[in-house]
PDB file of N, CA and C in Angstrom:
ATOM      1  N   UNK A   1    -112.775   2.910  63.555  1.00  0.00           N
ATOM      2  CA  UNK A   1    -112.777   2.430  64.902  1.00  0.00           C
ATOM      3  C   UNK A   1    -113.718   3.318  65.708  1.00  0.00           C
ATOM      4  N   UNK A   2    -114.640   2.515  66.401  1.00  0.00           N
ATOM      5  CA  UNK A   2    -115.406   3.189  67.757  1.00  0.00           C
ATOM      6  C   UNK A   2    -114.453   3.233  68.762  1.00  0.00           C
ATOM      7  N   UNK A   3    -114.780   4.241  69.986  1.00  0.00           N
ATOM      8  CA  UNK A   3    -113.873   4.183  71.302  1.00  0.00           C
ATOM      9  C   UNK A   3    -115.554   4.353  71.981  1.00  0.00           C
ATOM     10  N   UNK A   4    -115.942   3.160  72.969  1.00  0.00           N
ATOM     11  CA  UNK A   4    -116.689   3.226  73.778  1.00  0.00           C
ATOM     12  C   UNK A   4    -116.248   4.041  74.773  1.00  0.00           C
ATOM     13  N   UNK A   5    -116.983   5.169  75.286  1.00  0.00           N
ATOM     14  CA  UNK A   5    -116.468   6.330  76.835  1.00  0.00           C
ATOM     15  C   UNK A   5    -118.002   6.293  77.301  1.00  0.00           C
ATOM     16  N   UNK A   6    -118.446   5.807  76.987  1.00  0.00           N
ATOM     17  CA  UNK A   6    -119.794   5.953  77.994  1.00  0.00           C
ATOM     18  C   UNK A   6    -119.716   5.333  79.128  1.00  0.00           C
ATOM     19  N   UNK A   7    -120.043   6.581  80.325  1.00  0.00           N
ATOM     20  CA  UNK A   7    -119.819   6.165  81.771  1.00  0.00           C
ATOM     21  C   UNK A   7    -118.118   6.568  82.036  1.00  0.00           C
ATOM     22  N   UNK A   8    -117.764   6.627  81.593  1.00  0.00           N
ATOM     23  CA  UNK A   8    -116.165   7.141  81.417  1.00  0.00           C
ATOM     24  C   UNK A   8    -116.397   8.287  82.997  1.00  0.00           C
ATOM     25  N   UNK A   9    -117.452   9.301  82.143  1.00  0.00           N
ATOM     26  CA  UNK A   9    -117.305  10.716  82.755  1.00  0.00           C
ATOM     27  C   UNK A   9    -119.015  10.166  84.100  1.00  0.00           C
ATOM     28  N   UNK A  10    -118.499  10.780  84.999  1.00  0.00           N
ATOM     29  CA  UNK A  10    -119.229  10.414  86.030  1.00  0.00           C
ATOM     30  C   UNK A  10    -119.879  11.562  86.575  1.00  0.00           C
ATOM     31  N   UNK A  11    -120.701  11.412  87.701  1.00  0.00           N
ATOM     32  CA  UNK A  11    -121.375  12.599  88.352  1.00  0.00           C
ATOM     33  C   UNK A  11    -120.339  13.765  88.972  1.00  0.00           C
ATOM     34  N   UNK A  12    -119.772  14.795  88.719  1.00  0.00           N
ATOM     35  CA  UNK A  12    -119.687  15.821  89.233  1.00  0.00           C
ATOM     36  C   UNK A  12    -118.102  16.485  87.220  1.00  0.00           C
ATOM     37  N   UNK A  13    -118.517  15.092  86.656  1.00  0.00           N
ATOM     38  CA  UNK A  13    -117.811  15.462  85.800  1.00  0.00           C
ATOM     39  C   UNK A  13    -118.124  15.915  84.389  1.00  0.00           C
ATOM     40  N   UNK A  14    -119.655  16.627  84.088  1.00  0.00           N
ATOM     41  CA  UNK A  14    -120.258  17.644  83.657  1.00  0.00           C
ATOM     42  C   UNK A  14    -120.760  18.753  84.575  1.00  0.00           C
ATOM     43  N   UNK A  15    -120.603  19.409  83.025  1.00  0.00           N
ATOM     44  CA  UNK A  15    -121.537  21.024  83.684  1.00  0.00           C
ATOM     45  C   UNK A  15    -122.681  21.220  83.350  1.00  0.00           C
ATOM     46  N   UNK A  16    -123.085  20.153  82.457  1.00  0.00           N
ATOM     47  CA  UNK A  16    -124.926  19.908  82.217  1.00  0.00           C
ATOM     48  C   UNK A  16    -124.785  18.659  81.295  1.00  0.00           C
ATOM     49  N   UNK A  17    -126.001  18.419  81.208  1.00  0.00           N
ATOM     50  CA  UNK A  17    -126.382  17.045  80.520  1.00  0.00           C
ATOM     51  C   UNK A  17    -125.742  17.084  79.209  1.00  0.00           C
ATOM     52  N   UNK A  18    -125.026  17.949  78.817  1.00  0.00           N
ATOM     53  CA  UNK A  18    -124.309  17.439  77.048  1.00  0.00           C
ATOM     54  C   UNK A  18    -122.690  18.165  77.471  1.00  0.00           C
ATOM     55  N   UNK A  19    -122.289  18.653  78.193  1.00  0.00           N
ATOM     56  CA  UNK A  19    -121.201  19.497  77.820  1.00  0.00           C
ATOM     57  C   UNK A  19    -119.892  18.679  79.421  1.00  0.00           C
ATOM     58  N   UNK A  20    -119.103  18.293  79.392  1.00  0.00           N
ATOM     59  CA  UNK A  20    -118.011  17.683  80.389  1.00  0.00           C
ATOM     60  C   UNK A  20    -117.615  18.701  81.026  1.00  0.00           C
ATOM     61  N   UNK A  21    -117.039  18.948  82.123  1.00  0.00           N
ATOM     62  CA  UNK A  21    -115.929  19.650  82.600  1.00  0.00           C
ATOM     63  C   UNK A  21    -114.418  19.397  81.983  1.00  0.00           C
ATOM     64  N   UNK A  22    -113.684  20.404  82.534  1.00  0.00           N
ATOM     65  CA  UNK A  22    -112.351  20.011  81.711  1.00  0.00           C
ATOM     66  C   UNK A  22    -111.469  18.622  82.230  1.00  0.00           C
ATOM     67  N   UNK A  23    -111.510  18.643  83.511  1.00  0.00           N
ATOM     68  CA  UNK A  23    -111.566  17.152  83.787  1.00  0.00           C
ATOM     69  C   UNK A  23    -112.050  15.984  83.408  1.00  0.00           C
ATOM     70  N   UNK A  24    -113.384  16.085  82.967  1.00  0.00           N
ATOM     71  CA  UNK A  24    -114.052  15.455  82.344  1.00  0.00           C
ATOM     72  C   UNK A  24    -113.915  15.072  80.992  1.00  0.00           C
ATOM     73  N   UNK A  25    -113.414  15.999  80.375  1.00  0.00           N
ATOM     74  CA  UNK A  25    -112.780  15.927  78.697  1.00  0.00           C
ATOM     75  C   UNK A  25    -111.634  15.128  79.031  1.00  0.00           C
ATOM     76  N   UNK A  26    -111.311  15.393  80.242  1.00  0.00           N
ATOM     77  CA  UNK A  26    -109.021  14.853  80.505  1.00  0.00           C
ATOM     78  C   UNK A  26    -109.657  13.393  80.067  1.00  0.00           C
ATOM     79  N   UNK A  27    -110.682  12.705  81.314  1.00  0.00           N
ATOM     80  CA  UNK A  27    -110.879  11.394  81.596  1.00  0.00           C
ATOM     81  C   UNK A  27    -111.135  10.928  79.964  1.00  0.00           C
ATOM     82  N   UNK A  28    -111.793  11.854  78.929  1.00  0.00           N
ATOM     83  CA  UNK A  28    -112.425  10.793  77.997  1.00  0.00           C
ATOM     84  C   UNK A  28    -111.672  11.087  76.932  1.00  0.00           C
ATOM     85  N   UNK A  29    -110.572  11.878  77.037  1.00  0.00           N
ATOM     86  CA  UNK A  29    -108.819  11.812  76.474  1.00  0.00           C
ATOM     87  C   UNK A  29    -107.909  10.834  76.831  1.00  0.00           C
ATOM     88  N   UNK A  30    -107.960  10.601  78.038  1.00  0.00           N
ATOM     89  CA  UNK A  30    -106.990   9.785  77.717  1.00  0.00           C
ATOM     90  C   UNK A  30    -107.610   8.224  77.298  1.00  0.00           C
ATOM     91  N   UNK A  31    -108.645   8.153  77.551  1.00  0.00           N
ATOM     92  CA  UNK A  31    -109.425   6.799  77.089  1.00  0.00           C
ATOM     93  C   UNK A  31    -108.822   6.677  75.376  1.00  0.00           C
ATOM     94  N   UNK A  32    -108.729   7.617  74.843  1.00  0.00           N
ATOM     95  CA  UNK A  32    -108.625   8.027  73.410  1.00  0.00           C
ATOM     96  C   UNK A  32    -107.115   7.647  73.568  1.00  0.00           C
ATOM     97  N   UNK A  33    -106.618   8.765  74.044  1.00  0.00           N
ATOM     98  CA  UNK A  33    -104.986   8.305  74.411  1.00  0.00           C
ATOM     99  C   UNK A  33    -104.521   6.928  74.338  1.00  0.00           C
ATOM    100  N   UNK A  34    -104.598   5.910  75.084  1.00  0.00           N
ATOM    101  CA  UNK A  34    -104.461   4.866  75.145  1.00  0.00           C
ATOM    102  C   UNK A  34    -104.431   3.773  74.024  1.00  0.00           C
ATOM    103  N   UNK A  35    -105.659   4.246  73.597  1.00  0.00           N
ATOM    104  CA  UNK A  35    -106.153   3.262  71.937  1.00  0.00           C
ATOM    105  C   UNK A  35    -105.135   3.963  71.138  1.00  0.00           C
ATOM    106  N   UNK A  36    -104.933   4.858  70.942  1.00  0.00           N
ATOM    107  CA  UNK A  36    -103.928   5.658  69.905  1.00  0.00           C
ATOM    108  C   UNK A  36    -102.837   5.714  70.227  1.00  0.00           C
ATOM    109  N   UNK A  37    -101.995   5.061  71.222  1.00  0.00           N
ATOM    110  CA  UNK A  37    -100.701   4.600  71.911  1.00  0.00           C
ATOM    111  C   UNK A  37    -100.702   3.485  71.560  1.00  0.00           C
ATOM    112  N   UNK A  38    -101.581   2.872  71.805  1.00  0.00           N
ATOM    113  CA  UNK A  38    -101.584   1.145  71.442  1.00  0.00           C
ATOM    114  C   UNK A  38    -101.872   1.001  70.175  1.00  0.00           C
ATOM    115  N   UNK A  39    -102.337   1.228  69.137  1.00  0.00           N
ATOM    116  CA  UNK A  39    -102.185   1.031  67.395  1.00  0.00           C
ATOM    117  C   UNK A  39    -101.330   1.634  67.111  1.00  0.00           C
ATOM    118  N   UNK A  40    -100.358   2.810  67.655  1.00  0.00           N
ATOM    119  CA  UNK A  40     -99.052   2.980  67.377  1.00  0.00           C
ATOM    120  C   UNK A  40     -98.120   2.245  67.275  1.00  0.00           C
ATOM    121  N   UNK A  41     -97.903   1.434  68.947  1.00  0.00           N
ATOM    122  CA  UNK A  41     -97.162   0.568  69.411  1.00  0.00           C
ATOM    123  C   UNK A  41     -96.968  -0.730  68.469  1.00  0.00           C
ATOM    124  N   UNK A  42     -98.199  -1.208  67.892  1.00  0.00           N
ATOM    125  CA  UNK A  42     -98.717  -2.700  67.387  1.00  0.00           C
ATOM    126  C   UNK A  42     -98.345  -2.275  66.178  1.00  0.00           C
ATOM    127  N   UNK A  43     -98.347  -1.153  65.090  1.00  0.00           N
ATOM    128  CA  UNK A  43     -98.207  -0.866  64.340  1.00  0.00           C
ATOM    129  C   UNK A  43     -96.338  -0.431  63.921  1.00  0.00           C
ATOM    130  N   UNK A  44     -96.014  -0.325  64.728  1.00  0.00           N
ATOM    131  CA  UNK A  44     -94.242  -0.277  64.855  1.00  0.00           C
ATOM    132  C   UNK A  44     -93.640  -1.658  65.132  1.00  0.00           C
ATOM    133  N   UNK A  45     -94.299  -2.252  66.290  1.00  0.00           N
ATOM    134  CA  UNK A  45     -93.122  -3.419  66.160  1.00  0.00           C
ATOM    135  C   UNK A  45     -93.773  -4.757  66.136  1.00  0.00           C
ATOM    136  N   UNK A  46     -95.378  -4.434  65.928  1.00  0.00           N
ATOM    137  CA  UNK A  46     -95.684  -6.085  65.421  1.00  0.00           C
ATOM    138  C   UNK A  46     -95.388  -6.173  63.560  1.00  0.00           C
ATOM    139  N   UNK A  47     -95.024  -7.574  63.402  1.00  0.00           N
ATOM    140  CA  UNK A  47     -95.185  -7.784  62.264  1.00  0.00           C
ATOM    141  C   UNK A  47     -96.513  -7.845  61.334  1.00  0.00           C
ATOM    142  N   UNK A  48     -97.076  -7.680  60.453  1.00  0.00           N
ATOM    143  CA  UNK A  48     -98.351  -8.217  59.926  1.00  0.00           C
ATOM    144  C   UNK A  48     -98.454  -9.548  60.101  1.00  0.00           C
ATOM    145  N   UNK A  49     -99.530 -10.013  60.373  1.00  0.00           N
ATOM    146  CA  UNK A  49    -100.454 -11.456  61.033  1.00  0.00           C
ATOM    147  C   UNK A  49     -99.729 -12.018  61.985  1.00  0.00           C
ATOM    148  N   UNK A  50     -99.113 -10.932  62.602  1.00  0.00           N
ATOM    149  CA  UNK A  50     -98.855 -11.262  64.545  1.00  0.00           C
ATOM    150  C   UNK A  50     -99.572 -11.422  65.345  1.00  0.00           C
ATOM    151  N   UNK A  51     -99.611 -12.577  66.117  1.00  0.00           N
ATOM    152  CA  UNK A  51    -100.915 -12.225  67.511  1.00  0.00           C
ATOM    153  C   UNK A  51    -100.508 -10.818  68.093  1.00  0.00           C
ATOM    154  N   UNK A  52    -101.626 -10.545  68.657  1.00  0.00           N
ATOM    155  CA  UNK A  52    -101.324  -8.804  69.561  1.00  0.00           C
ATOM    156  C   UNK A  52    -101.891  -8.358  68.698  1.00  0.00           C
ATOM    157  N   UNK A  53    -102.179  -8.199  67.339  1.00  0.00           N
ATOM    158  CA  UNK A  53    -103.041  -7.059  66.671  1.00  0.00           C
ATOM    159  C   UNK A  53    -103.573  -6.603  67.127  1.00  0.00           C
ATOM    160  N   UNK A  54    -104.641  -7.166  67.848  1.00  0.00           N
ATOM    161  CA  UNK A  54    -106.168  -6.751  67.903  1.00  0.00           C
ATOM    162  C   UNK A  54    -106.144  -5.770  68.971  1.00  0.00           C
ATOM    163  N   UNK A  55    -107.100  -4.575  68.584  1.00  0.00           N
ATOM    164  CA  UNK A  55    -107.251  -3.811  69.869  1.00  0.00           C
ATOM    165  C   UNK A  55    -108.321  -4.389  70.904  1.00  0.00           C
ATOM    166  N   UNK A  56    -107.554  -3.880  72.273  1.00  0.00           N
ATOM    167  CA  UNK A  56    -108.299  -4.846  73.763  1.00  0.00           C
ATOM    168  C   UNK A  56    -109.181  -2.963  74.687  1.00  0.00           C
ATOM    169  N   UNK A  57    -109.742  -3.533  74.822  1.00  0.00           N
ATOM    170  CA  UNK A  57    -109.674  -2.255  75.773  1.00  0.00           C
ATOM    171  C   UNK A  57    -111.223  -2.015  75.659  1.00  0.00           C
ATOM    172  N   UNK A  58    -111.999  -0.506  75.382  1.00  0.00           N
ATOM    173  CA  UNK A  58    -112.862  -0.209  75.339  1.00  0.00           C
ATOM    174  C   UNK A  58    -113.404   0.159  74.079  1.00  0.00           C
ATOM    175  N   UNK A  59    -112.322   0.256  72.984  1.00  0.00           N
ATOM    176  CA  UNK A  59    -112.275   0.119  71.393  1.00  0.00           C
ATOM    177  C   UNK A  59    -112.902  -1.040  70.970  1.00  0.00           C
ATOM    178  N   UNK A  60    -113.794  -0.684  69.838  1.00  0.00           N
ATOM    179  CA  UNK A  60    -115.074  -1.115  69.557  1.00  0.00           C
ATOM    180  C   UNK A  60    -114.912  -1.404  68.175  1.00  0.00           C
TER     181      UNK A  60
END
């Protein structure tokens, strides 16, 4: 699985062109967070070839 975060982290949320602030890491954690809450979730109480599988979001 890809997790698209581009644009996630915005202007004042690096400290140079390659490296985030720690805020900046939070924002493109929990983006991560989310996808990995949700294939948890789908993975516990959907059945196999349930609608809902599919991941929605910014997961790629």
């Amino acid at each position: 699985m890809i997790l698209y975060v581009r644009g996630t982290l915005k202007e004042g949320d690096w400290v140079d062109e390659i490296h985030g602030t720690s805020s900046g890491f939070a924002k493109a954690a929990a983006e991560f967070g989310a996808v990995i809450a949700g294939a948890i979730w789908r993975t516990a109480f959907l059945e196999p070839g349930q609608p809902g599988g599919e991941i929605h979001g910014k997961a790629r």
